[in-house]
C-alpha atoms as a PDB file:
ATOM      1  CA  UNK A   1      75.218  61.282 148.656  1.00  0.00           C
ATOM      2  CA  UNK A   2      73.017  62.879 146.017  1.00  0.00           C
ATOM      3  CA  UNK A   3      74.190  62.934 142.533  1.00  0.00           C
ATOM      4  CA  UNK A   4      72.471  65.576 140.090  1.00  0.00           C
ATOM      5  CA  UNK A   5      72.988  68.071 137.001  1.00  0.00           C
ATOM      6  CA  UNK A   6      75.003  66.618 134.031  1.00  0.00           C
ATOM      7  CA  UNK A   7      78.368  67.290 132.629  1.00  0.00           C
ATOM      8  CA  UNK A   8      79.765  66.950 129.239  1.00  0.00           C
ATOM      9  CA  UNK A   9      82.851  65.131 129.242  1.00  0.00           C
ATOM     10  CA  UNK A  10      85.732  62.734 127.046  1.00  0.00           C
ATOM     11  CA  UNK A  11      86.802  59.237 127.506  1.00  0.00           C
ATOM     12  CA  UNK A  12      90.855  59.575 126.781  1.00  0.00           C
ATOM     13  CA  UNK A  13      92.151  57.049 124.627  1.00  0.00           C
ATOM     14  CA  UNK A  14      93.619  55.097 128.024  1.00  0.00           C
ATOM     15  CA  UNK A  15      89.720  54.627 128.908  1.00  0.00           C
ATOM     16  CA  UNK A  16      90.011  57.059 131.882  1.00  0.00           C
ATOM     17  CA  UNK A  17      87.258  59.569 132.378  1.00  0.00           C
ATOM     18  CA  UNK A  18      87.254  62.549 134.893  1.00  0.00           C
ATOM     19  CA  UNK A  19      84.807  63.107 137.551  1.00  0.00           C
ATOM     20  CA  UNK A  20      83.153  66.274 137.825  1.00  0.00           C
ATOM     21  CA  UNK A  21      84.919  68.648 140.392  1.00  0.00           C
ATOM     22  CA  UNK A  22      81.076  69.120 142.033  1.00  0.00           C
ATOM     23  CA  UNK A  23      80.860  65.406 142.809  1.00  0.00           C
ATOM     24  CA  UNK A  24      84.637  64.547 143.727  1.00  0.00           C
ATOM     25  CA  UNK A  25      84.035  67.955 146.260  1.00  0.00           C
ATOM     26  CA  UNK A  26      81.208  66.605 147.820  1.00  0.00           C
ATOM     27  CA  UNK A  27      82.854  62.821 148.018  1.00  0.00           C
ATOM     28  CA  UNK A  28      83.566  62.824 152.093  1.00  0.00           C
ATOM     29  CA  UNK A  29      85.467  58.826 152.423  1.00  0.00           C
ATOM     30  CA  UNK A  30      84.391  57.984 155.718  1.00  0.00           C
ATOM     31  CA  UNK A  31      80.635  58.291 154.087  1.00  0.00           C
ATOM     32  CA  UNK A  32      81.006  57.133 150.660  1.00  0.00           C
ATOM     33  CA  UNK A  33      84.187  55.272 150.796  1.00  0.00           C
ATOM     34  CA  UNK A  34      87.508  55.461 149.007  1.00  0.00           C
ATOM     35  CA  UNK A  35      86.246  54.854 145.320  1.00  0.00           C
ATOM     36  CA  UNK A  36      83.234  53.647 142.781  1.00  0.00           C
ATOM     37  CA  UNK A  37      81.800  50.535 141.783  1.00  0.00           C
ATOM     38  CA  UNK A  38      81.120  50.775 138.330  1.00  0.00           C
ATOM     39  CA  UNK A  39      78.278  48.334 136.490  1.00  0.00           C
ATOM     40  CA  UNK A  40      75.880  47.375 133.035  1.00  0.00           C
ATOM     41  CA  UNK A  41      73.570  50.249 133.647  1.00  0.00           C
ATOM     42  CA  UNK A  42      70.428  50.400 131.736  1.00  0.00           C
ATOM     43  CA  UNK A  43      69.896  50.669 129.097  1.00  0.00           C
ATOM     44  CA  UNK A  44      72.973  48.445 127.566  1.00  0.00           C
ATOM     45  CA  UNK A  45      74.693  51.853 126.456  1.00  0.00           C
ATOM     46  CA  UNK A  46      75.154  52.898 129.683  1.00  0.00           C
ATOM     47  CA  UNK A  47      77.541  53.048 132.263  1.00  0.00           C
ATOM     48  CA  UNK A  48      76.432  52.870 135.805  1.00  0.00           C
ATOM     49  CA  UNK A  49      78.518  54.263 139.172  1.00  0.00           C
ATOM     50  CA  UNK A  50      77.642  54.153 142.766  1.00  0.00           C
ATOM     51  CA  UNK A  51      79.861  54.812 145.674  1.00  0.00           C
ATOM     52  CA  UNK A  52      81.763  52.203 147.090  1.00  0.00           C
ATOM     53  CA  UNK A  53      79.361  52.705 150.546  1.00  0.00           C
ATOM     54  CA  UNK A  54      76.421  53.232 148.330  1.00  0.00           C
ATOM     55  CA  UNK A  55      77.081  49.857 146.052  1.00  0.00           C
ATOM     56  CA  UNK A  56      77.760  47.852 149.384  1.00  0.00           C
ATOM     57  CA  UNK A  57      74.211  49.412 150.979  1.00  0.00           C
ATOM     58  CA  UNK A  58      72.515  48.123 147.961  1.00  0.00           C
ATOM     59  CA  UNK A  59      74.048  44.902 147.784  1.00  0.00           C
ATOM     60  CA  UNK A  60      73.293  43.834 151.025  1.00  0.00           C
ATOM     61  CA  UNK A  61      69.529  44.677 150.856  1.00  0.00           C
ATOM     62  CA  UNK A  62      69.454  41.011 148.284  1.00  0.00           C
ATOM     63  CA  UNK A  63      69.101  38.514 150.854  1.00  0.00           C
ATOM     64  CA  UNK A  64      71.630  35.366 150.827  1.00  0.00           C
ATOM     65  CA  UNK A  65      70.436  32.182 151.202  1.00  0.00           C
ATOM     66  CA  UNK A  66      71.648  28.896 150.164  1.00  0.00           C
ATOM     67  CA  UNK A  67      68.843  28.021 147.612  1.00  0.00           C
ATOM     68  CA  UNK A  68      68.209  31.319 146.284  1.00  0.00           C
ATOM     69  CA  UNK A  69      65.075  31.606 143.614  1.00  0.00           C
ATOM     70  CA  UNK A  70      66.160  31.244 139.643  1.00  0.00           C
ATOM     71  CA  UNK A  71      65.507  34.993 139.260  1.00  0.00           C
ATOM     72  CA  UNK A  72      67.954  36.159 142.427  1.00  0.00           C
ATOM     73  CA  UNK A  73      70.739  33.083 141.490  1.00  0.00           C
ATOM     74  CA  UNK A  74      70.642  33.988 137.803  1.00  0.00           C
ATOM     75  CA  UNK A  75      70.740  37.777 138.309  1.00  0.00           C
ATOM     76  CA  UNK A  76      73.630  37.664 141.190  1.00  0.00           C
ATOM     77  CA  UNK A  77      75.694  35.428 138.566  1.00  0.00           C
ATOM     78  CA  UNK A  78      75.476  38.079 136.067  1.00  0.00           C
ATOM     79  CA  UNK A  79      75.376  41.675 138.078  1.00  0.00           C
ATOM     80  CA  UNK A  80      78.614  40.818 140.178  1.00  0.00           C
ATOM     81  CA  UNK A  81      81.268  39.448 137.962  1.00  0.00           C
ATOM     82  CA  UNK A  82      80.417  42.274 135.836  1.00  0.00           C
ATOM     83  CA  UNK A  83      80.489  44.890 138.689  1.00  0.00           C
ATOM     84  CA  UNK A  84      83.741  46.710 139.056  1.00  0.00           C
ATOM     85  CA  UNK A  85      85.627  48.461 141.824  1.00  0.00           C
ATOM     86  CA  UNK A  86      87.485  51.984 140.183  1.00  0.00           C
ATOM     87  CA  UNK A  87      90.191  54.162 142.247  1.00  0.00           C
ATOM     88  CA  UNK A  88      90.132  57.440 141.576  1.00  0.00           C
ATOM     89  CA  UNK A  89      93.684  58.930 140.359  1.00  0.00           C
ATOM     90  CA  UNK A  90      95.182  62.100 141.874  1.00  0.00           C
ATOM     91  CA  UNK A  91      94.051  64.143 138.988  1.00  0.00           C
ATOM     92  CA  UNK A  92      90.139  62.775 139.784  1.00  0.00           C
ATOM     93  CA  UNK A  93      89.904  60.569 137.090  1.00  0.00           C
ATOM     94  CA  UNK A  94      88.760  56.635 137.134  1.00  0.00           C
ATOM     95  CA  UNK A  95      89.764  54.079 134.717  1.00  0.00           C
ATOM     96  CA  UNK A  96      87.164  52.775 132.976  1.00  0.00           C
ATOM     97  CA  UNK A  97      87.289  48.371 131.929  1.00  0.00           C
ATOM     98  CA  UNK A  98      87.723  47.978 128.473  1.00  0.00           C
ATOM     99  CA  UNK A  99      85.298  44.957 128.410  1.00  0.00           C
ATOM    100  CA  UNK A 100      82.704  47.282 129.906  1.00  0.00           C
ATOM    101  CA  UNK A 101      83.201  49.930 127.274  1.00  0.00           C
ATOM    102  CA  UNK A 102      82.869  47.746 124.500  1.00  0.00           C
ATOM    103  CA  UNK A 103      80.132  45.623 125.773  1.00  0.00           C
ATOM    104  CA  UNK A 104      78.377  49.144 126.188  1.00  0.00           C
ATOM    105  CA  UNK A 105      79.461  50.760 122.929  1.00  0.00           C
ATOM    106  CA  UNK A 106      80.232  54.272 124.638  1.00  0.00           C
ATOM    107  CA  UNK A 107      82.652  56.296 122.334  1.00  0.00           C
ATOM    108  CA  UNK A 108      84.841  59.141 123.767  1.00  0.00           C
ATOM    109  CA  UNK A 109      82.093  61.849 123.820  1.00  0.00           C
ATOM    110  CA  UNK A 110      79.785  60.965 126.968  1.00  0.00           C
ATOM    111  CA  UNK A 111      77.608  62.887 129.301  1.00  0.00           C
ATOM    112  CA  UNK A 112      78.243  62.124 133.063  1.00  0.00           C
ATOM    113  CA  UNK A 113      74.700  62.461 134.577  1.00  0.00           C
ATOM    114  CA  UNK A 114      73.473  62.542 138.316  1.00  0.00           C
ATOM    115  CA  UNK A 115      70.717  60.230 138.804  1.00  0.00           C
ATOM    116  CA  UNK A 116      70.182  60.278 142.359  1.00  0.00           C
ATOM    117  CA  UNK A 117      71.957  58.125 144.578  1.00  0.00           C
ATOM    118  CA  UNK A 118      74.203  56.588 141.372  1.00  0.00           C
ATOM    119  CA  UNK A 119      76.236  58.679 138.320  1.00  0.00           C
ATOM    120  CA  UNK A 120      75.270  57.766 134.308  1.00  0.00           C
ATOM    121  CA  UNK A 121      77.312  57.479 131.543  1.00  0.00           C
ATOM    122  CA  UNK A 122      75.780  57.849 128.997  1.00  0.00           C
ATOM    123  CA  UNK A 123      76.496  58.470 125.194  1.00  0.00           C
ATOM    124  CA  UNK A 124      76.650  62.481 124.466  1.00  0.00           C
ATOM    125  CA  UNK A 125      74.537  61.925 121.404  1.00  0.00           C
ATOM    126  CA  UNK A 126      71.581  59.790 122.709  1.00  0.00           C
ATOM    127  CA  UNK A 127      71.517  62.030 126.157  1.00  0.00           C
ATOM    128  CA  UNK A 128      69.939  65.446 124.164  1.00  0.00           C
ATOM    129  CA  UNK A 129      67.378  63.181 122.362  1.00  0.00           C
ATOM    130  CA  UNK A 130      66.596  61.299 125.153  1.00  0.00           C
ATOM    131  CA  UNK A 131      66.032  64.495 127.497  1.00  0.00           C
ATOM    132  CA  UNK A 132      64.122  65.933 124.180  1.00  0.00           C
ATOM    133  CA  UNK A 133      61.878  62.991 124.598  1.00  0.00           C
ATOM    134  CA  UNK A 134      60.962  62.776 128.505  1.00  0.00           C
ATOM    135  CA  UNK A 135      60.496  66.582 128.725  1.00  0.00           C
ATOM    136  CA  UNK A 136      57.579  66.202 126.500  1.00  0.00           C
ATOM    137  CA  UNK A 137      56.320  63.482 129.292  1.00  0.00           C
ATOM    138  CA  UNK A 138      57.506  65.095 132.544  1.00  0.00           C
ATOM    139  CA  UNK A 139      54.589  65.708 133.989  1.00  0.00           C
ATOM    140  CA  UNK A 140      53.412  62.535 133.476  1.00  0.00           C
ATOM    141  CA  UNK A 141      56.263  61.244 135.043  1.00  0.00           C
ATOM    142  CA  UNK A 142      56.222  63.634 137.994  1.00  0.00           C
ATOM    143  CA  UNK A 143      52.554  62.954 138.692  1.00  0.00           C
ATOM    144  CA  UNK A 144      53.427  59.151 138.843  1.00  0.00           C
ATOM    145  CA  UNK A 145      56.113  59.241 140.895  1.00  0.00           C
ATOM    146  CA  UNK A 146      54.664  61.772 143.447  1.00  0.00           C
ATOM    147  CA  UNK A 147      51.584  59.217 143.451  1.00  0.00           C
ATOM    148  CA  UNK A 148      53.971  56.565 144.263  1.00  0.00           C
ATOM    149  CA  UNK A 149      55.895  58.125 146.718  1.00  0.00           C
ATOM    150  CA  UNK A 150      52.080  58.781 148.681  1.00  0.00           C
ATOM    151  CA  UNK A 151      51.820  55.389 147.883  1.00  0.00           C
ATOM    152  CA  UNK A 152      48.499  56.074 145.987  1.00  0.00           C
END
């Protein structure tokens, strides 16, 4: 599934947050799964959410071994404990960990953003700078990633 466009939204004071009627619509559970996996995004002060389907497809690209390098050992001990599984409630909403929230330092006002094949949370505040910002390089950053995509 796709993920785009951004939503302004509130983190209730029981850490739940609601997802946006366009995504849970599009959500199909033999596809995507039952749920989200929620991790660290980056940068630190963001919240990262994939699919349940979409998290496992990802997860299994990392190859296992038993003597994995430094880089894969040290990032898989890391990444997973801190990756959570989320149900979402009748009313569409997910219950964000505490721990996560405060290791991220998201208040209540966030913007849920579509990033592709994942969802952001990100803090309301930093999200119209930060657009502000990479507008004045998009077509930098369209140029490069078309180039990349050619594989030029």
């Amino acid at each position: 599934m796709i993920f785009t466009g951004h939503y302004e939204h509130i983190i209730d004071s029981k850490h739940r947050l609601a997802i946006p009627r366009k995504y849970r619509s599009r959500l199909d559970p033999e596809r995507d799964g039952a749920g989200f996996v929620i991790v660290p995004g980056r940068p630190s002060t963001t919240l990262w959410m994939y699919t349940e389907r979409a998290f496992e497809e990802l997860a299994s690209h990392a190859k296992s071994t038993l003597i994995p390098d430094e880089d894969q050992l040290y990032f898989d001990k890391v990444f997973f404990p801190l990756a959570e599984y989320l149900d979402v409630d009748a009313q569409g909403r997910v219950l964000l960990p505490e721990k996560m929230l405060d290791r991220s330092g998201l208040g209540k006002d966030v913007v849920i953003c579509g990033v592709r094949d994942h969802i952001e949370i990100r803090p309301r505040g930093e999200f119209e700078k930060d657009m502000e910002d990479a507008l004045k390089q998009f077509s930098e950053f369209q140029i490069r990633a078309r180039d990349a995509y050619r594989g030029n």
